[in-house]
C-alpha atoms as a PDB file:
ATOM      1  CA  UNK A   1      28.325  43.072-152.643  1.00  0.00           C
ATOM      2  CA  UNK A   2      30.984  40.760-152.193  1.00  0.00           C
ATOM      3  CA  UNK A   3      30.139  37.288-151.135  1.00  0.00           C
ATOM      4  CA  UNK A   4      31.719  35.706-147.862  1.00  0.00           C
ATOM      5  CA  UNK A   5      34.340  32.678-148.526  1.00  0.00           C
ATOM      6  CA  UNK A   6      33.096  29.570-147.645  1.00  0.00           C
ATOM      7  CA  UNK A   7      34.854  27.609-145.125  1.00  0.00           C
ATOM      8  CA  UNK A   8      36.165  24.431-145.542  1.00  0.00           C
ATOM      9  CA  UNK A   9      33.531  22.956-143.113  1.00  0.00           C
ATOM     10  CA  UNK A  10      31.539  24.065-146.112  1.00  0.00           C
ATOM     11  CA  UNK A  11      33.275  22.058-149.153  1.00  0.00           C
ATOM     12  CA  UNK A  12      31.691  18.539-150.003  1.00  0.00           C
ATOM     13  CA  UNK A  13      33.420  16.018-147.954  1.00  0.00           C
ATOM     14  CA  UNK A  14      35.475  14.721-150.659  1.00  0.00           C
ATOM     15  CA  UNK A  15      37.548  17.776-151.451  1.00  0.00           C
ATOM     16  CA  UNK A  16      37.805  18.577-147.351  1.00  0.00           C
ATOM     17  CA  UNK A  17      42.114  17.818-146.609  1.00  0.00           C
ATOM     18  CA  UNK A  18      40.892  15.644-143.731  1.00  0.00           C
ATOM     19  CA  UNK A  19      38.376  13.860-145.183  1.00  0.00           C
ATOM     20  CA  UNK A  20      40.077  13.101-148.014  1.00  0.00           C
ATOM     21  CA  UNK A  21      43.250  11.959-146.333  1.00  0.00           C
ATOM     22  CA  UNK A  22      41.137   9.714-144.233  1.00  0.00           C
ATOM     23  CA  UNK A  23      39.323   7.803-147.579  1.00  0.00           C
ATOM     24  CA  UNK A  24      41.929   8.075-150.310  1.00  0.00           C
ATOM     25  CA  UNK A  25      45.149   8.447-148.433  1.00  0.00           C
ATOM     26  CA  UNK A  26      47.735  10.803-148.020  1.00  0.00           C
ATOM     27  CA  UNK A  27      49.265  10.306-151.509  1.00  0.00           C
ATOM     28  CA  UNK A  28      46.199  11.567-152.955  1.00  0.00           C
ATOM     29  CA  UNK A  29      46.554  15.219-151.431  1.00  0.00           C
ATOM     30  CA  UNK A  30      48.102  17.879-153.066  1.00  0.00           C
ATOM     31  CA  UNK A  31      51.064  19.381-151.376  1.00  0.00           C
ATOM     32  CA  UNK A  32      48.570  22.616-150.153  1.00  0.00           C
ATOM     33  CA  UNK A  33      45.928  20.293-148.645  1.00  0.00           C
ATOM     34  CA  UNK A  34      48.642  18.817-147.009  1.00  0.00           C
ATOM     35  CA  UNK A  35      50.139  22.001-145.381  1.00  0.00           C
ATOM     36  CA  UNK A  36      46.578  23.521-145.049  1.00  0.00           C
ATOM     37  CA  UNK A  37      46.116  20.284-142.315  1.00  0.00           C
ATOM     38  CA  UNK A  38      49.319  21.271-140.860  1.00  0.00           C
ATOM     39  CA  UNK A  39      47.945  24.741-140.300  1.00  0.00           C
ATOM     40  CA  UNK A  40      44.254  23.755-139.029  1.00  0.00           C
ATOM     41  CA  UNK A  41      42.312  26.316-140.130  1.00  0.00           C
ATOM     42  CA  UNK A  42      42.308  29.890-141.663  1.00  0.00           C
ATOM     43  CA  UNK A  43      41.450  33.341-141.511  1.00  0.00           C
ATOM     44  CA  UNK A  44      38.197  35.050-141.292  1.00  0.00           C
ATOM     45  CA  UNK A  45      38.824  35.861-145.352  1.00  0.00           C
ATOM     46  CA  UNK A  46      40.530  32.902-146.927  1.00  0.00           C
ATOM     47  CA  UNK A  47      40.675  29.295-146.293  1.00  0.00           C
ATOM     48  CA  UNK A  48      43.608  26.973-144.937  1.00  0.00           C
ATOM     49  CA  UNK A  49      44.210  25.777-148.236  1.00  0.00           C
ATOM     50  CA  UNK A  50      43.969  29.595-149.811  1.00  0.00           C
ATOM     51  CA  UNK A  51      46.796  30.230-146.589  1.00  0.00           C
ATOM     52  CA  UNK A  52      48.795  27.003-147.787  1.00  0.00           C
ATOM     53  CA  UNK A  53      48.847  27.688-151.005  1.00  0.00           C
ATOM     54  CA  UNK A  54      50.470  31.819-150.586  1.00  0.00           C
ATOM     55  CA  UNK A  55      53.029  30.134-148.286  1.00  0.00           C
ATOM     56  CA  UNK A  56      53.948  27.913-150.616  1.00  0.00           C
ATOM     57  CA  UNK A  57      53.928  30.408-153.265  1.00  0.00           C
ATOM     58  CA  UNK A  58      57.390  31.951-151.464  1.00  0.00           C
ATOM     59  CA  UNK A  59      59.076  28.637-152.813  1.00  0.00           C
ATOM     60  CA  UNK A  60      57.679  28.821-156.109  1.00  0.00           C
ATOM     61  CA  UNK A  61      55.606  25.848-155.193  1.00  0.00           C
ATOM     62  CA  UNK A  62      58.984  23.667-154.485  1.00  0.00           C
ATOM     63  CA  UNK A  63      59.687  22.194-151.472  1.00  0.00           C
ATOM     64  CA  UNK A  64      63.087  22.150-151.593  1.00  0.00           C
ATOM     65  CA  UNK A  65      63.214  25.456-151.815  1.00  0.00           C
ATOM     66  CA  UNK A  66      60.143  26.084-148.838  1.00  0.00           C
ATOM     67  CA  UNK A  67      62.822  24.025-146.859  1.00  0.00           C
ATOM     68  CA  UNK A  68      65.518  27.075-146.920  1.00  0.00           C
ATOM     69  CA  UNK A  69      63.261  29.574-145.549  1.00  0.00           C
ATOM     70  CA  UNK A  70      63.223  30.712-142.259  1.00  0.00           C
ATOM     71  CA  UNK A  71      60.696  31.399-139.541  1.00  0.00           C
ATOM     72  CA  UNK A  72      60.542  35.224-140.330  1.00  0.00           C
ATOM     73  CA  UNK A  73      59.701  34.088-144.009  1.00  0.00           C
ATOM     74  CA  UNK A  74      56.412  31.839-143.253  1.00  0.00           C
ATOM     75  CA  UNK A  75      55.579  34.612-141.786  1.00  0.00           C
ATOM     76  CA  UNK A  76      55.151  37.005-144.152  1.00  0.00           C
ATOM     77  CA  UNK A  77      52.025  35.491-145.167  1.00  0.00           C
ATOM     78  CA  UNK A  78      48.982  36.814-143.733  1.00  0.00           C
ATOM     79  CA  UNK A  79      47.526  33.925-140.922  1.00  0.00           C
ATOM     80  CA  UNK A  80      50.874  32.518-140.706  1.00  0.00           C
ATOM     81  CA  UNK A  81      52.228  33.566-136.550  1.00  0.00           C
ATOM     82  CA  UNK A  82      54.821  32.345-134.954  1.00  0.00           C
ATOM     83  CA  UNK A  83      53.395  29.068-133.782  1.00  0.00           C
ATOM     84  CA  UNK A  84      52.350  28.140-137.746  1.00  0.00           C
ATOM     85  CA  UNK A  85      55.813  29.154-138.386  1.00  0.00           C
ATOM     86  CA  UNK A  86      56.930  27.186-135.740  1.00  0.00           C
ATOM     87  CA  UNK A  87      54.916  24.118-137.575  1.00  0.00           C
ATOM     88  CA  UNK A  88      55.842  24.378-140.956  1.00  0.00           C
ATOM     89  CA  UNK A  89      59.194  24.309-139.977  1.00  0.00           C
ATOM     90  CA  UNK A  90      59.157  21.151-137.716  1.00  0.00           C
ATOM     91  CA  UNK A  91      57.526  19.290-140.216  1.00  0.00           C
ATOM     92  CA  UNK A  92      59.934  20.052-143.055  1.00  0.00           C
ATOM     93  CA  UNK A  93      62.653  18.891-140.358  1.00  0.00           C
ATOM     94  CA  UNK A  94      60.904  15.408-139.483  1.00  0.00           C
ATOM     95  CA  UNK A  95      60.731  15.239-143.298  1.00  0.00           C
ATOM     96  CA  UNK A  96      64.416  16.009-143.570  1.00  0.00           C
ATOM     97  CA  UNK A  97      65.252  13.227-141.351  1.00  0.00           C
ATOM     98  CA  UNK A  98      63.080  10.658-142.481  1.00  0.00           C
ATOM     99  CA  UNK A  99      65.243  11.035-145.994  1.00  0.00           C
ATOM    100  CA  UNK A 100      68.501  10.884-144.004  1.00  0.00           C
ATOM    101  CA  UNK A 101      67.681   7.817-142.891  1.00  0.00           C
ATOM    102  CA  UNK A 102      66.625   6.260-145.024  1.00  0.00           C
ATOM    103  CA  UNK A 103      69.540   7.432-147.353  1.00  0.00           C
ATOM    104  CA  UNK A 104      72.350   6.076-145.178  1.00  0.00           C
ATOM    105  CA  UNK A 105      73.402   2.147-145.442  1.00  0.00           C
ATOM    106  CA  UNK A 106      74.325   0.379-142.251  1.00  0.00           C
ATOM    107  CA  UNK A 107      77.795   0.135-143.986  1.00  0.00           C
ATOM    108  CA  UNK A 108      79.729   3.086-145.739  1.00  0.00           C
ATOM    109  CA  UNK A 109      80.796   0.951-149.006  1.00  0.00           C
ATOM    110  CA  UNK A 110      82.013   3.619-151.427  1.00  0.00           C
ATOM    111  CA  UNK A 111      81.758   7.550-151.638  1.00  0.00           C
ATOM    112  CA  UNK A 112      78.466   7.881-152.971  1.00  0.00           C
ATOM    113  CA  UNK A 113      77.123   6.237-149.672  1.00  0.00           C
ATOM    114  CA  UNK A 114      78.060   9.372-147.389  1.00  0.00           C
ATOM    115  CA  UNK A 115      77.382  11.190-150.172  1.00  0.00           C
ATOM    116  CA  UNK A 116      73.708  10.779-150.064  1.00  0.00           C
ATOM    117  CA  UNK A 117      73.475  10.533-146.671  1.00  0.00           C
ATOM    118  CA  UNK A 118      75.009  13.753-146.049  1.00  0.00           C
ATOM    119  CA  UNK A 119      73.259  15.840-148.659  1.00  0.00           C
ATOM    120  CA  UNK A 120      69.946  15.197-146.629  1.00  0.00           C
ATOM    121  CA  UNK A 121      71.575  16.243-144.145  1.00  0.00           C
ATOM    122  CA  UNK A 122      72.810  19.752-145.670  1.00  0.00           C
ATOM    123  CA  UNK A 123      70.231  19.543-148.534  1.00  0.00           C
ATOM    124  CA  UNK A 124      68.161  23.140-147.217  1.00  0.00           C
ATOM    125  CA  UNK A 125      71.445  24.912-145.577  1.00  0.00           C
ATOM    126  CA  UNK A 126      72.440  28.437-147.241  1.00  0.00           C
ATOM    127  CA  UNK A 127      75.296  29.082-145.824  1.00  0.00           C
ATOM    128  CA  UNK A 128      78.541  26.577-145.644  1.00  0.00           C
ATOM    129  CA  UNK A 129      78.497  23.619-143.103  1.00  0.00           C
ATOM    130  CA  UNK A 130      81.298  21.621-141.790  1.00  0.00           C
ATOM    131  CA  UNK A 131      80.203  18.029-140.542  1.00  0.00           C
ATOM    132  CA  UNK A 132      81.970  14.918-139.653  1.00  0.00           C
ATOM    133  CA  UNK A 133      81.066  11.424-139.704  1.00  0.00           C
ATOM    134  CA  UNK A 134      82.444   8.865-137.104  1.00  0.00           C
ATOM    135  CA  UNK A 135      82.593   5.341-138.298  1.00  0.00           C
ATOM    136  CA  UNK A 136      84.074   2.053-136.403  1.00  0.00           C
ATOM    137  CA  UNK A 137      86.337  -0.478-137.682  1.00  0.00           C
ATOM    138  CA  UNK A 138      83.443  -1.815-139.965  1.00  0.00           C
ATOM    139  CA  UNK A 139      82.616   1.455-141.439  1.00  0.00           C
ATOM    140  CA  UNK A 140      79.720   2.206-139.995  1.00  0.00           C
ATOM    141  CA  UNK A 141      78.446   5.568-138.887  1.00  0.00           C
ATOM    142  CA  UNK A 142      78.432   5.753-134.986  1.00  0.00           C
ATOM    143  CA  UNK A 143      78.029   9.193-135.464  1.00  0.00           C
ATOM    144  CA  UNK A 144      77.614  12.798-137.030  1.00  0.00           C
ATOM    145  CA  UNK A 145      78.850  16.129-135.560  1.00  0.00           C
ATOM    146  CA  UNK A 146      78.543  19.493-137.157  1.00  0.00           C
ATOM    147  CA  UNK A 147      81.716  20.899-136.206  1.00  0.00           C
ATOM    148  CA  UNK A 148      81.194  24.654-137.671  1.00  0.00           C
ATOM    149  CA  UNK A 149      78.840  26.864-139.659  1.00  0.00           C
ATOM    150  CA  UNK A 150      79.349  29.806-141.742  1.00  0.00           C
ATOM    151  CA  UNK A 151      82.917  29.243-143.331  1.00  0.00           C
ATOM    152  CA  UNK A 152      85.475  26.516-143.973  1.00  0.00           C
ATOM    153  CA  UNK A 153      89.049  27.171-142.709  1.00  0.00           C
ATOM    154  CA  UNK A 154      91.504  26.052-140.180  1.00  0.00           C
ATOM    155  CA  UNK A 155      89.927  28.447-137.414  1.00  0.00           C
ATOM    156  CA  UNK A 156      86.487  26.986-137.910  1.00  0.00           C
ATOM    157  CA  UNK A 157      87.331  23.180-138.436  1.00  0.00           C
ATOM    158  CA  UNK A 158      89.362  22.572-135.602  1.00  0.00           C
ATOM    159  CA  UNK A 159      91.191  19.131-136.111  1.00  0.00           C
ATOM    160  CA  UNK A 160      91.414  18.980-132.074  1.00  0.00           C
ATOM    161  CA  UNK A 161      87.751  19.246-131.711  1.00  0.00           C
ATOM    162  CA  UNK A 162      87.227  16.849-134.310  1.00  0.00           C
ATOM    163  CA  UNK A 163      89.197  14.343-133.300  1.00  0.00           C
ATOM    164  CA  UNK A 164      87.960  14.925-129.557  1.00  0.00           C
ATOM    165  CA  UNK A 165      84.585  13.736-131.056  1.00  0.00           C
ATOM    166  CA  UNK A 166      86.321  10.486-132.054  1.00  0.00           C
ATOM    167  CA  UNK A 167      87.949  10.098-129.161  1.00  0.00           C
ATOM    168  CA  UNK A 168      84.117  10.457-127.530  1.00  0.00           C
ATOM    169  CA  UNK A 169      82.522   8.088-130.045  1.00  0.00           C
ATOM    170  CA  UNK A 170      85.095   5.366-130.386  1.00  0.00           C
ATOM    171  CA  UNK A 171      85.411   6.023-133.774  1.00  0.00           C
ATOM    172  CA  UNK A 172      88.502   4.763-135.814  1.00  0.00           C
ATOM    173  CA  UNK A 173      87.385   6.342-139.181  1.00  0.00           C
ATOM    174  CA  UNK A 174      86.120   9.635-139.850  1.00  0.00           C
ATOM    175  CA  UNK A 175      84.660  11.187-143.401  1.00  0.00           C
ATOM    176  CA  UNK A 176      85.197  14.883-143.168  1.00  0.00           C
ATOM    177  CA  UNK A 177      82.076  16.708-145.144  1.00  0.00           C
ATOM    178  CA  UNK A 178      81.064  20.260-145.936  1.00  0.00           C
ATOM    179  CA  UNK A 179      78.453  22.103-148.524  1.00  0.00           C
ATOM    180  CA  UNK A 180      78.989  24.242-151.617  1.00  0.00           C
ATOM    181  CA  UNK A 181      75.634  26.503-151.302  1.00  0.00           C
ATOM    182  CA  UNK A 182      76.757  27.614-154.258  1.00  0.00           C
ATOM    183  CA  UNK A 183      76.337  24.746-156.509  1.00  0.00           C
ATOM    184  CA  UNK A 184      80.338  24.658-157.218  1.00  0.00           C
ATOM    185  CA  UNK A 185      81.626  21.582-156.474  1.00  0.00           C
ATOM    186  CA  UNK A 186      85.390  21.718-156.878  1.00  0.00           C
ATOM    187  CA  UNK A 187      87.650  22.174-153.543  1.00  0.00           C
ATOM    188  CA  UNK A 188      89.537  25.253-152.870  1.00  0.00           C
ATOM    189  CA  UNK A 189      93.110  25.627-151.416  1.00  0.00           C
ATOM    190  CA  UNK A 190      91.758  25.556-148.119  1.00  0.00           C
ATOM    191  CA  UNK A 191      89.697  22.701-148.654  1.00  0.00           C
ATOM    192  CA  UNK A 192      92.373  20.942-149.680  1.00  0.00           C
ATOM    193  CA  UNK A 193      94.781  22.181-147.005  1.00  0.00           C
ATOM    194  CA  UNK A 194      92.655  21.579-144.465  1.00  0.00           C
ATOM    195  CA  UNK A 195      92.116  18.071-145.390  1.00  0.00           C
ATOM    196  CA  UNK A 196      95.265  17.412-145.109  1.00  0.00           C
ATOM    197  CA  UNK A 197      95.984  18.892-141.874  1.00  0.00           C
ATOM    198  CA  UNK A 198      93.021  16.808-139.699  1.00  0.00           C
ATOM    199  CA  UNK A 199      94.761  13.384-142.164  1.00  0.00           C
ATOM    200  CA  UNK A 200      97.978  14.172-140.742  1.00  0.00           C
ATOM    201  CA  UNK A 201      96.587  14.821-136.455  1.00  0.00           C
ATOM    202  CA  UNK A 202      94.661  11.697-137.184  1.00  0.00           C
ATOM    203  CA  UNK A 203      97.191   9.162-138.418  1.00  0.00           C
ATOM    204  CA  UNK A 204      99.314  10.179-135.083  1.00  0.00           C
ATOM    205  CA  UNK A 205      96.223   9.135-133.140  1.00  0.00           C
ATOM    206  CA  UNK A 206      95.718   5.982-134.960  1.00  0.00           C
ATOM    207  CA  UNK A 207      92.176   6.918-136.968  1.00  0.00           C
ATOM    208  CA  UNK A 208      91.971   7.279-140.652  1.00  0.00           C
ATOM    209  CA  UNK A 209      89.816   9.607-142.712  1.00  0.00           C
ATOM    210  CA  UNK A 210      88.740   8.254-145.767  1.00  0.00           C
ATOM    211  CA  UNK A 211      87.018  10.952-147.687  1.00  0.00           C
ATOM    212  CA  UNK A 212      86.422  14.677-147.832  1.00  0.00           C
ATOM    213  CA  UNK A 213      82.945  14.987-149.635  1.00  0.00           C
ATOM    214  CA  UNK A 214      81.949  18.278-150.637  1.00  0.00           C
ATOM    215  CA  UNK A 215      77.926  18.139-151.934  1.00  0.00           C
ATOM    216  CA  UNK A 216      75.404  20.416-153.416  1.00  0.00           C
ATOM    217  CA  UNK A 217      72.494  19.920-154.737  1.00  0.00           C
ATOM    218  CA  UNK A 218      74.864  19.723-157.833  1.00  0.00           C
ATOM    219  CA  UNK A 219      75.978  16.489-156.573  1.00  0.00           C
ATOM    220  CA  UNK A 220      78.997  15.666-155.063  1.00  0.00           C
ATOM    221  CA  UNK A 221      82.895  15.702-155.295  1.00  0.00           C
ATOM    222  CA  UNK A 222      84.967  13.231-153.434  1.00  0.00           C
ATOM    223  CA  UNK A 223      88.732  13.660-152.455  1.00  0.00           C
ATOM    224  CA  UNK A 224      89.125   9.980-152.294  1.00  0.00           C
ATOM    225  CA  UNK A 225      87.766   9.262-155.896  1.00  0.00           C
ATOM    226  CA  UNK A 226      89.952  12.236-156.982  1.00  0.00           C
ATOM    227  CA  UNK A 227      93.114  10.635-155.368  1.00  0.00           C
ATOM    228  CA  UNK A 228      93.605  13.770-153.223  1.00  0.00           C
ATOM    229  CA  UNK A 229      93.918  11.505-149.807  1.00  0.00           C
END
């Protein structure tokens, strides 16, 4: 007869996620204690940490990876509902912020500034992203917009609706930026055409845009260090 799991109210104190958080810190948890405290408890046949760890077995154990998945994916793992779902995901998105910020530099300086600002920013996205950054007269960010998602072309990436934003944010530089899912990091036609269109409706508005970064997780490729602006 098979025996019943024990809980982890029945684990010595030192190997309880809680506990041990509370006497040896946070660092000393393993990445499925952590998420089995995210998730509280788990079902009437396996543990939270047994749950954590079949979650994070859809990533292959990687994080980065756990951050691309959706709702419907976290899911898929038996004593994972929507409102666990719901969790898992918000705290992959406070973690996803926390590295944007502290990524960015009060001052844009050079190209790999934005650059790894903006990948935490796009780091977990599977599908393209157009964003633009807003800077004032001493190059700092003022702020971010994500101006389309799905695609990259003239339809998509209005140059009216970016420079509307400006116009908002009282921004006299922008850095234009979008994502290569695919790892690829050199521009296509349209990248490049596009660039040029929003450099040309800017200059007649008085606002410069300094870059076009395209990043991956790859890296990144900057039309500025390429002499393409």
């Amino acid at each position: 007869m098979q025996q019943p799991k024990k809980s982890i109210k029945d684990w010595a104190p030192d190997d309880r996620p809680r506990e041990k958080l509370l006497t040896k810190g946070s660092s000393a948890l393993s990445n499925s204690e952590l998420l089995a405290i995210l998730l509280g408890s788990g079902t009437k046949t396996k543990s939270a940490i047994e749950v954590a760890k079949e979650v994070l077995d859809l990533a292959e154990n990687n994080l980065n990876k756990l951050g691309k998945l959706n709702l419907h994916d976290y899911m898929k793992v038996d004593g994972i509902g929507q409102a666990r779902a719901i969790t898992i995901a918000a705290a992959l998105e406070l973690g996803r912020r926390r590295q944007a910020t502290e990524a960015i530099r009060p001052v844009i300086q050079s190209s790999a500034d934005i650059a790894h600002y903006l990948q935490a920013q796009l780091a977990d996205k599977n599908h393209e992203v157009f964003l633009v950054a807003y800077l004032n007269r001493s190059n700092k960010i003022v702020h971010t917009e994500m101006i389309s998602q799905g695609g990259i072309t003239g339809t998509v990436a209005d140059p009216r609706v970016i420079l509307k934003k400006a116009i908002e944010h009282h921004a006299v530089n922008m850095v234009l930026c979008h994502n290569h899912p695919s790892g690829n990091l050199k521009p296509s036609k349209a990248d490049e055409q596009l660039t040029q269109k929003i450099k040309e409706a800017a200059r007649l508005l008085d606002m410069t845009v300094l870059d076009h970064v395209i990043v991956s997780e790859e890296g990144y490729y900057s039309f500025a260090d390429e002499g393409l602006l």
